[in-house]
N, C-alpha and C. Protein backbone atom coordinates (compact mmCIF):
# COMPACT_ATOMS: atom_id res chain seq x y z
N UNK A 1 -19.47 -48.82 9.91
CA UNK A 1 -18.86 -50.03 9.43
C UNK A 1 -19.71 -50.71 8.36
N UNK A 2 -21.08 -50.28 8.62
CA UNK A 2 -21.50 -51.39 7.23
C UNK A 2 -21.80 -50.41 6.51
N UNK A 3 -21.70 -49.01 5.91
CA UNK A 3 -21.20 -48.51 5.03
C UNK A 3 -20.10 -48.87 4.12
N UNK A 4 -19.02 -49.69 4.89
CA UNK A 4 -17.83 -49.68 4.16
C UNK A 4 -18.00 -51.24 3.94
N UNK A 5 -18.50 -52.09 4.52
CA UNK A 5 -19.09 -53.56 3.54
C UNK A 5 -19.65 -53.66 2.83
N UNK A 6 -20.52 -52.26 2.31
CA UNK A 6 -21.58 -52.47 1.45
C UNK A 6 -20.94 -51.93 0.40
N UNK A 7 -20.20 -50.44 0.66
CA UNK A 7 -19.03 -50.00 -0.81
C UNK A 7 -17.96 -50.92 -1.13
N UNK A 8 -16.99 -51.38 -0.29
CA UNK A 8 -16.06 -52.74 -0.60
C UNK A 8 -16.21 -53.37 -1.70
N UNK A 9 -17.46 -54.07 -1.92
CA UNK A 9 -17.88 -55.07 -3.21
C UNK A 9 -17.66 -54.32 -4.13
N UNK A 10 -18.38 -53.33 -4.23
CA UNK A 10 -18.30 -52.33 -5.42
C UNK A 10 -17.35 -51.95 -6.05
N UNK A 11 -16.03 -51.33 -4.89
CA UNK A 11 -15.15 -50.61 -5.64
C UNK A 11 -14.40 -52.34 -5.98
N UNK A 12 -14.01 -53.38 -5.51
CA UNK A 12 -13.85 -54.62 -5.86
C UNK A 12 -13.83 -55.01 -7.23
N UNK A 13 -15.39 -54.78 -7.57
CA UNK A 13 -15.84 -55.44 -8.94
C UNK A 13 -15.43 -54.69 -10.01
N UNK A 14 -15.32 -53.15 -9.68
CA UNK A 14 -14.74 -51.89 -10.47
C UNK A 14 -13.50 -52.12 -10.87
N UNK A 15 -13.17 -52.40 -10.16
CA UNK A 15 -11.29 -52.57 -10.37
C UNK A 15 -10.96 -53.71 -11.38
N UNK A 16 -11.90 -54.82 -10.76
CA UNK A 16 -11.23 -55.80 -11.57
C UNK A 16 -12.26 -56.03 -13.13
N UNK A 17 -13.36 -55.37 -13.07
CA UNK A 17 -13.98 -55.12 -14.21
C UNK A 17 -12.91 -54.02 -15.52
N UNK A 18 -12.27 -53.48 -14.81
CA UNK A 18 -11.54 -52.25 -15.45
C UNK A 18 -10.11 -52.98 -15.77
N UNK A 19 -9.68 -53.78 -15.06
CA UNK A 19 -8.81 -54.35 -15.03
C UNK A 19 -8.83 -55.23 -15.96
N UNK A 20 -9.91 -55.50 -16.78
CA UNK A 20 -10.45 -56.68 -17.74
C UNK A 20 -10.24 -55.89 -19.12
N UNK A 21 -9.71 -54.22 -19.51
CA UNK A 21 -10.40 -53.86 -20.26
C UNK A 21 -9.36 -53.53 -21.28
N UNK A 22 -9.44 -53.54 -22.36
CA UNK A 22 -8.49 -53.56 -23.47
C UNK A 22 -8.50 -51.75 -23.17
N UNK A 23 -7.15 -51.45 -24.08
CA UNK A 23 -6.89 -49.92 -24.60
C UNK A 23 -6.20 -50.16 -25.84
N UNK A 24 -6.32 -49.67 -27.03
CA UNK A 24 -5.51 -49.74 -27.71
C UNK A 24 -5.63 -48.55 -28.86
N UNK A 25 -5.02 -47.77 -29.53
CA UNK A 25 -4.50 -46.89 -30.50
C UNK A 25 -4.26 -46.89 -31.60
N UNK A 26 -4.66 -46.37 -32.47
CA UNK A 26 -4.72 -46.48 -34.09
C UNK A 26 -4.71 -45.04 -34.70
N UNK A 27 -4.44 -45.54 -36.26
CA UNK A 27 -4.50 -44.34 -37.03
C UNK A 27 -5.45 -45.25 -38.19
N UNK A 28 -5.94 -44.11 -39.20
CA UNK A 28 -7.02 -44.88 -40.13
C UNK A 28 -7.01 -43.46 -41.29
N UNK A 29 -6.97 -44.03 -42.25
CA UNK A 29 -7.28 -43.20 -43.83
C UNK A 29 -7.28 -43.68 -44.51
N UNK A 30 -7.54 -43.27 -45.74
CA UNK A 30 -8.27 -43.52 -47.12
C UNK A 30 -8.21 -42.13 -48.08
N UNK A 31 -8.94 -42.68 -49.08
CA UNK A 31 -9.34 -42.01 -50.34
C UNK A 31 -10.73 -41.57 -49.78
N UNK A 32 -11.30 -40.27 -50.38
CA UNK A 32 -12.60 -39.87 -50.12
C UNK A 32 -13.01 -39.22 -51.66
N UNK A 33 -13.95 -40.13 -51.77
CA UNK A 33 -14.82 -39.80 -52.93
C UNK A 33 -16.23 -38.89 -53.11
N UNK A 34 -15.74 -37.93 -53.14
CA UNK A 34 -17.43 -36.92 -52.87
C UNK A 34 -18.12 -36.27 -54.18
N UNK A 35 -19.26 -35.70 -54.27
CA UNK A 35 -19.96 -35.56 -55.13
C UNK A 35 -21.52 -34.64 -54.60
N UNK A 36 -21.85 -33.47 -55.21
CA UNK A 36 -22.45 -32.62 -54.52
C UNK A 36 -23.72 -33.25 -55.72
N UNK A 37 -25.40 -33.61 -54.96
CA UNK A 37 -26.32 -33.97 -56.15
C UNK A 37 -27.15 -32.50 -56.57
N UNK A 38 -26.74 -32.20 -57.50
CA UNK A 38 -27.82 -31.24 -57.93
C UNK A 38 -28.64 -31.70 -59.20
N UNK A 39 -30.46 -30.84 -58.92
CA UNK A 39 -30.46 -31.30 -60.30
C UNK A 39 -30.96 -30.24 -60.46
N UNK A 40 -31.29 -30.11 -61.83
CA UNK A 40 -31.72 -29.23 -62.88
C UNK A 40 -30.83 -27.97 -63.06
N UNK A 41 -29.64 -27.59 -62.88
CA UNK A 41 -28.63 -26.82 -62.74
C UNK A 41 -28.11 -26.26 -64.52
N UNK A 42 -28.81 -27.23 -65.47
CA UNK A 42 -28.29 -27.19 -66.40
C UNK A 42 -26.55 -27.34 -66.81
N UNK A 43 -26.22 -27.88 -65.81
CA UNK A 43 -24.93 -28.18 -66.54
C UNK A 43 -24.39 -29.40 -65.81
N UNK A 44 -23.52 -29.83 -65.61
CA UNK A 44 -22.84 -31.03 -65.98
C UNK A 44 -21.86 -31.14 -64.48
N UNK A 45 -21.95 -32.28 -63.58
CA UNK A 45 -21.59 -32.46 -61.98
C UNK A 45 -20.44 -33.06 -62.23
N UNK A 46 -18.94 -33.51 -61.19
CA UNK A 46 -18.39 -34.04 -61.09
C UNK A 46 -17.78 -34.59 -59.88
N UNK A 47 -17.32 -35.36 -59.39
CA UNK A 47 -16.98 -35.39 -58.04
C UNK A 47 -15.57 -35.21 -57.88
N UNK A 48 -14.92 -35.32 -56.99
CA UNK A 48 -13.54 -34.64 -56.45
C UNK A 48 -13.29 -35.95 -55.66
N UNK A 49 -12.15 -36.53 -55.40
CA UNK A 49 -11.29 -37.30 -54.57
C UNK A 49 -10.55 -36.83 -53.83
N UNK A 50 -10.78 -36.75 -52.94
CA UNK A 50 -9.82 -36.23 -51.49
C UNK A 50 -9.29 -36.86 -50.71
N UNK A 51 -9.16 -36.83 -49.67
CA UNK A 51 -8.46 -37.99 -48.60
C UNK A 51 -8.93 -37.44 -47.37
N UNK A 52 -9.22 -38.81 -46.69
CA UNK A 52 -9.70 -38.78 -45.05
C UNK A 52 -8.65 -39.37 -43.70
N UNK A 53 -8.19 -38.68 -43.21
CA UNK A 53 -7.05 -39.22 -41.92
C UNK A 53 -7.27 -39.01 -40.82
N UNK A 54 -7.02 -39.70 -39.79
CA UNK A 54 -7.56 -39.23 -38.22
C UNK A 54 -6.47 -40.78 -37.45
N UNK A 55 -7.16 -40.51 -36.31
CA UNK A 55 -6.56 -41.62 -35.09
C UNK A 55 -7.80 -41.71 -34.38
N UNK A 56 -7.92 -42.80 -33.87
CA UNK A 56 -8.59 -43.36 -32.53
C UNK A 56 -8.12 -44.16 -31.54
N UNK A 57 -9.18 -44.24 -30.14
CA UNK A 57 -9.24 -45.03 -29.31
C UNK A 57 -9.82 -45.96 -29.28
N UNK A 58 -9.61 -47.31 -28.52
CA UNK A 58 -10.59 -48.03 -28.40
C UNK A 58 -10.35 -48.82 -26.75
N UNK A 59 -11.40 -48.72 -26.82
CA UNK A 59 -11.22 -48.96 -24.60
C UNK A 59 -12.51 -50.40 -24.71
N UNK A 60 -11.90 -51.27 -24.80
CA UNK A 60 -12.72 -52.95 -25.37
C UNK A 60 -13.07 -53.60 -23.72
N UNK A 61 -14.27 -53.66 -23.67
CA UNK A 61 -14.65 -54.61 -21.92
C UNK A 61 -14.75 -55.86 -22.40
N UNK A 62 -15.48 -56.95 -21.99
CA UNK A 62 -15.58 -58.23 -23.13
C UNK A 62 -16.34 -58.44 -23.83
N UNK A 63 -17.93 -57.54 -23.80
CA UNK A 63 -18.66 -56.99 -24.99
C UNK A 63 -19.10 -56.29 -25.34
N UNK A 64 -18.27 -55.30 -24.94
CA UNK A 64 -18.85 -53.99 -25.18
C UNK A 64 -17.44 -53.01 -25.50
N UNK A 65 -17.55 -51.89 -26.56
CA UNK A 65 -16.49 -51.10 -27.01
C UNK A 65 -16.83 -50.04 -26.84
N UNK A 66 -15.67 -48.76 -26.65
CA UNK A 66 -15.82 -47.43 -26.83
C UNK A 66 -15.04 -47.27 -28.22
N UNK A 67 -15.10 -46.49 -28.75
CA UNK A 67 -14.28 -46.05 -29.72
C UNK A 67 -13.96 -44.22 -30.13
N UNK A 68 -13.74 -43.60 -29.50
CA UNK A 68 -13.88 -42.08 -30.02
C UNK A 68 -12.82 -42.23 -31.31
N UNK A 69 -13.11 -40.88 -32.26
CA UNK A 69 -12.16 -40.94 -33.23
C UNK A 69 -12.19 -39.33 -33.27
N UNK A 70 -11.06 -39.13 -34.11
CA UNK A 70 -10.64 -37.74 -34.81
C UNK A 70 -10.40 -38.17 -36.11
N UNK A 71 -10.96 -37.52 -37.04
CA UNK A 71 -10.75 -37.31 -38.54
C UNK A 71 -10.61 -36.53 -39.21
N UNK A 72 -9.89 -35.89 -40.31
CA UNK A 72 -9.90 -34.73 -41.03
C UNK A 72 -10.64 -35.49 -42.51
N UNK A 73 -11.14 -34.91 -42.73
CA UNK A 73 -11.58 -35.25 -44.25
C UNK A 73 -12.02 -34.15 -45.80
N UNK A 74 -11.51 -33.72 -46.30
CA UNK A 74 -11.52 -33.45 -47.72
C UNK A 74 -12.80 -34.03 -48.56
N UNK A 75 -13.75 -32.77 -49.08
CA UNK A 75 -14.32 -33.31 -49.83
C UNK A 75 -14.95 -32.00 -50.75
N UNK A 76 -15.87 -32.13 -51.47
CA UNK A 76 -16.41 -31.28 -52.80
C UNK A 76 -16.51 -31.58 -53.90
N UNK A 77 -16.88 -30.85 -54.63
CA UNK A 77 -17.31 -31.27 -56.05
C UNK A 77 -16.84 -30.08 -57.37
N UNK A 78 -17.03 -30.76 -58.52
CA UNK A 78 -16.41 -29.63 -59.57
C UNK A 78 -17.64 -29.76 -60.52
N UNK A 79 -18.11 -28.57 -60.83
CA UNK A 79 -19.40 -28.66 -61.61
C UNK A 79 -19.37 -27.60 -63.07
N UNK A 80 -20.12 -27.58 -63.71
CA UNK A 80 -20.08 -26.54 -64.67
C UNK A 80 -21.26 -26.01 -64.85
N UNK A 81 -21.37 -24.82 -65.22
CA UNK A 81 -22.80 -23.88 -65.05
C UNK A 81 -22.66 -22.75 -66.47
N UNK A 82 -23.41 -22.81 -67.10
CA UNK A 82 -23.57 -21.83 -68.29
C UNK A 82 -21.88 -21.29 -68.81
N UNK A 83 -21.36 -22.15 -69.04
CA UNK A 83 -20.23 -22.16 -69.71
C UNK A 83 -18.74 -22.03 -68.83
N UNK A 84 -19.65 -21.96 -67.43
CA UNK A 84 -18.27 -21.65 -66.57
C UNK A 84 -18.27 -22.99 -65.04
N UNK A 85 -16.94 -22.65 -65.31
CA UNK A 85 -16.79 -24.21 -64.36
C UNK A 85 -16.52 -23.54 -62.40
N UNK A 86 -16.87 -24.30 -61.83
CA UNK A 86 -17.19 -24.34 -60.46
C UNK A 86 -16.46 -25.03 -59.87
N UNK A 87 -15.37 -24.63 -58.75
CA UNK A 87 -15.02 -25.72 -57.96
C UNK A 87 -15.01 -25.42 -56.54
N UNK A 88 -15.78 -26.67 -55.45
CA UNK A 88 -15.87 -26.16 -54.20
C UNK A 88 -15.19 -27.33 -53.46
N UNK A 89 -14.38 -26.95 -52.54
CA UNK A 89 -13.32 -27.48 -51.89
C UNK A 89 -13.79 -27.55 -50.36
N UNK A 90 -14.04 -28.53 -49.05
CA UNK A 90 -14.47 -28.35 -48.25
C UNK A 90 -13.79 -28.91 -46.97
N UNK A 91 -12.94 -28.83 -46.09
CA UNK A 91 -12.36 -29.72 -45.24
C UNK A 91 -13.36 -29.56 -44.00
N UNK A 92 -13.33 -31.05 -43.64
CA UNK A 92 -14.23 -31.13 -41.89
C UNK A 92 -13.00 -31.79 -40.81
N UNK A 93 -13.61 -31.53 -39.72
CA UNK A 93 -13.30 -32.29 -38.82
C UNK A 93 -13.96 -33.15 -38.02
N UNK A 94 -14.15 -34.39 -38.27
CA UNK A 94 -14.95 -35.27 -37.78
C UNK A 94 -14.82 -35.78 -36.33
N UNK A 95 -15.95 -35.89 -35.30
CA UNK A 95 -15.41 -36.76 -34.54
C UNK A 95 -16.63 -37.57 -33.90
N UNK A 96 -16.76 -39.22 -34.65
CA UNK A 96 -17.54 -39.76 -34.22
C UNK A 96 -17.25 -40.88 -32.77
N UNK A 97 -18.04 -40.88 -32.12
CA UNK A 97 -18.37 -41.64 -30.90
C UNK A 97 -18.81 -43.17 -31.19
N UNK A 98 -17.97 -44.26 -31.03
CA UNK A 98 -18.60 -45.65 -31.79
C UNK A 98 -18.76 -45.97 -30.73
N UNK A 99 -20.06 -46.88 -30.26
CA UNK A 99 -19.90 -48.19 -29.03
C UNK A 99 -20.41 -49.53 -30.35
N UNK A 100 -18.97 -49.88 -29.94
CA UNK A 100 -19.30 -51.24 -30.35
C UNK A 100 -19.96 -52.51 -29.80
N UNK A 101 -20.66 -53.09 -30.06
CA UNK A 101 -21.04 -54.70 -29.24
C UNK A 101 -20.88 -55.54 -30.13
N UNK A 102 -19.66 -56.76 -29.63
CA UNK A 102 -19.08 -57.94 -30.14
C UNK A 102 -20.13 -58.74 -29.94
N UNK A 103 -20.57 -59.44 -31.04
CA UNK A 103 -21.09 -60.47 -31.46
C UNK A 103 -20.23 -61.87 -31.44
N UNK A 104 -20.35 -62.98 -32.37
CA UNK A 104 -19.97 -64.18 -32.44
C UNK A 104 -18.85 -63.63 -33.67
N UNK A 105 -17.68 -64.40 -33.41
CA UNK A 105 -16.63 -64.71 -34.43
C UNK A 105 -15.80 -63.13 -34.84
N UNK A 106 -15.95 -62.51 -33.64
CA UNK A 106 -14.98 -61.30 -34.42
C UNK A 106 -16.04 -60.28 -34.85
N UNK A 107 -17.30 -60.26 -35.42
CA UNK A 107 -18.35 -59.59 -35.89
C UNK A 107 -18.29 -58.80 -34.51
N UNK A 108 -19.19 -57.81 -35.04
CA UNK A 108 -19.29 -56.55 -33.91
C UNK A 108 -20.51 -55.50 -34.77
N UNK A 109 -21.67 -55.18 -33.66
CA UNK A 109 -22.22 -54.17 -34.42
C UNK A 109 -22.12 -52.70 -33.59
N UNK A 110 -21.77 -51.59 -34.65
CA UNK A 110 -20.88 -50.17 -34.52
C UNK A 110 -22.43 -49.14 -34.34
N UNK A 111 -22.59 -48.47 -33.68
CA UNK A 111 -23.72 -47.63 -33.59
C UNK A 111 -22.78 -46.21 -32.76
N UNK A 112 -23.55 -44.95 -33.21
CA UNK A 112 -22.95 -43.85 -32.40
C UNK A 112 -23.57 -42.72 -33.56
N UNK A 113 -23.48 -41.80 -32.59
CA UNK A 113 -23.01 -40.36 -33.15
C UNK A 113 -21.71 -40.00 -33.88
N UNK A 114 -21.57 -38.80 -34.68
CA UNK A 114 -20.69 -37.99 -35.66
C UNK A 114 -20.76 -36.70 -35.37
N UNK A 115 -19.66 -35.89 -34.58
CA UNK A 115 -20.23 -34.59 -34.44
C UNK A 115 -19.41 -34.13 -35.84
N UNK A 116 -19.32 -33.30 -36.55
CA UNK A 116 -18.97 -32.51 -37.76
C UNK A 116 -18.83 -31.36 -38.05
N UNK A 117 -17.48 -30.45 -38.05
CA UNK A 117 -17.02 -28.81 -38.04
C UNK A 117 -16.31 -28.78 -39.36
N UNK A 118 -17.15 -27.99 -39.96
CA UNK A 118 -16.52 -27.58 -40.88
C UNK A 118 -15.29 -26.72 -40.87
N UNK A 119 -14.14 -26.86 -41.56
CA UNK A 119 -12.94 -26.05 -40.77
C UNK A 119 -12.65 -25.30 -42.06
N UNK A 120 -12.93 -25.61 -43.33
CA UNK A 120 -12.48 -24.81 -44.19
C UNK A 120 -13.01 -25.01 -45.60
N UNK A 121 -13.53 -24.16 -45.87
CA UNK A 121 -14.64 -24.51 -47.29
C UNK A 121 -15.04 -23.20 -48.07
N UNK A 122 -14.51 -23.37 -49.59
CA UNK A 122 -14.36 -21.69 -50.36
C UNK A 122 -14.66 -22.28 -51.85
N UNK A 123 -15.86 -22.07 -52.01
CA UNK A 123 -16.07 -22.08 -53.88
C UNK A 123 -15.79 -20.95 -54.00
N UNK A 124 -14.64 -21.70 -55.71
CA UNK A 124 -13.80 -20.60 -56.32
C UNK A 124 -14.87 -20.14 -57.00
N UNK A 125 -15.78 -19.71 -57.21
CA UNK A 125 -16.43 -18.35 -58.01
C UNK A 125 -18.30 -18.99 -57.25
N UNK A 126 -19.23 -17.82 -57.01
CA UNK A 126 -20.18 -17.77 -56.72
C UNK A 126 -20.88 -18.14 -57.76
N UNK A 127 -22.28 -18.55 -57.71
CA UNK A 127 -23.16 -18.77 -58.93
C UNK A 127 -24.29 -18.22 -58.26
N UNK A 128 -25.09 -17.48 -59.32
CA UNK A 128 -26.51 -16.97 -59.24
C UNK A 128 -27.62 -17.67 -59.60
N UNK A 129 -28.43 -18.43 -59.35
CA UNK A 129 -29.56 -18.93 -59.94
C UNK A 129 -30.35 -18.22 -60.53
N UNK A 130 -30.74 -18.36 -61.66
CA UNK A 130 -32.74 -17.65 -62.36
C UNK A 130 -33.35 -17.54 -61.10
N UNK A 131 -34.24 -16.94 -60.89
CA UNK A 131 -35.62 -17.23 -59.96
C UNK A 131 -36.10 -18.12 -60.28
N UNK A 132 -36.55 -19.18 -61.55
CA UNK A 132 -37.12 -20.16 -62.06
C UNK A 132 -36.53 -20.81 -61.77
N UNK A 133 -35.08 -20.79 -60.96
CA UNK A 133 -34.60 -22.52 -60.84
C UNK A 133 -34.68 -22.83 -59.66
């Protein structure tokens, strides 16, 4: 019997702690602006505009957030190399882990991990470097 007075409270506070807790569902995208830095390549970089789309969760207690997400995102660059032009095309699949903590007025600071799979990525023509470069 005082096994089960001492768990009681617990599962109690669980319930109605959980019972306190937001859920809610989204989608999120944009424009993605990427750009590969090379230097000394002798020729001339450009970046590529792609687009980033995904959905998330968000499971809100009263200061504290989960957030998982899914994202696809598009990105690469178009470059030129001894007279010939380069283009590398790269799609990921993102999926970062946010915990948020609400601050004053709506503010919130976002901290987490990004895990990142590359799902599909093919430069249209190979390049050879000098040994000197």
């Amino acid at each position: 019997m005082k096994k089960c007075s001492f768990i009681i409270p617990f599962v109690l506070v669980a319930s109605l702690s959980f019972g306190q807790a937001e859920f809610s569902l989204g989608v999120k995208g944009g424009l993605n602006f990427a750009k590969f830095n090379v230097e000394d390549i002798g020729g001339s970089v450009k970046g590529k505009t792609g687009f980033h789309g995904g959905a998330f969760a968000l499971v809100k207690f009263t200061k504290i957030g989960i957030q998982p997400e899914l994202i696809f995102s598009q990105q690469g660059s178009k470059f030129t190399f001894d007279g010939s032009d380069v283009e590398s095309n790269f799609d990921y699949i993102n999926i970062p882990v946010i915990l948020k903590i609400y601050l004053l007025a709506g503010l919130n600071l976002q901290v987490g991990p990004q895990f990142g799979f590359l799902s599909k990525g093919h430069p249209t023509r190979a390049i050879v470097l000098p040994a000197g470069k």
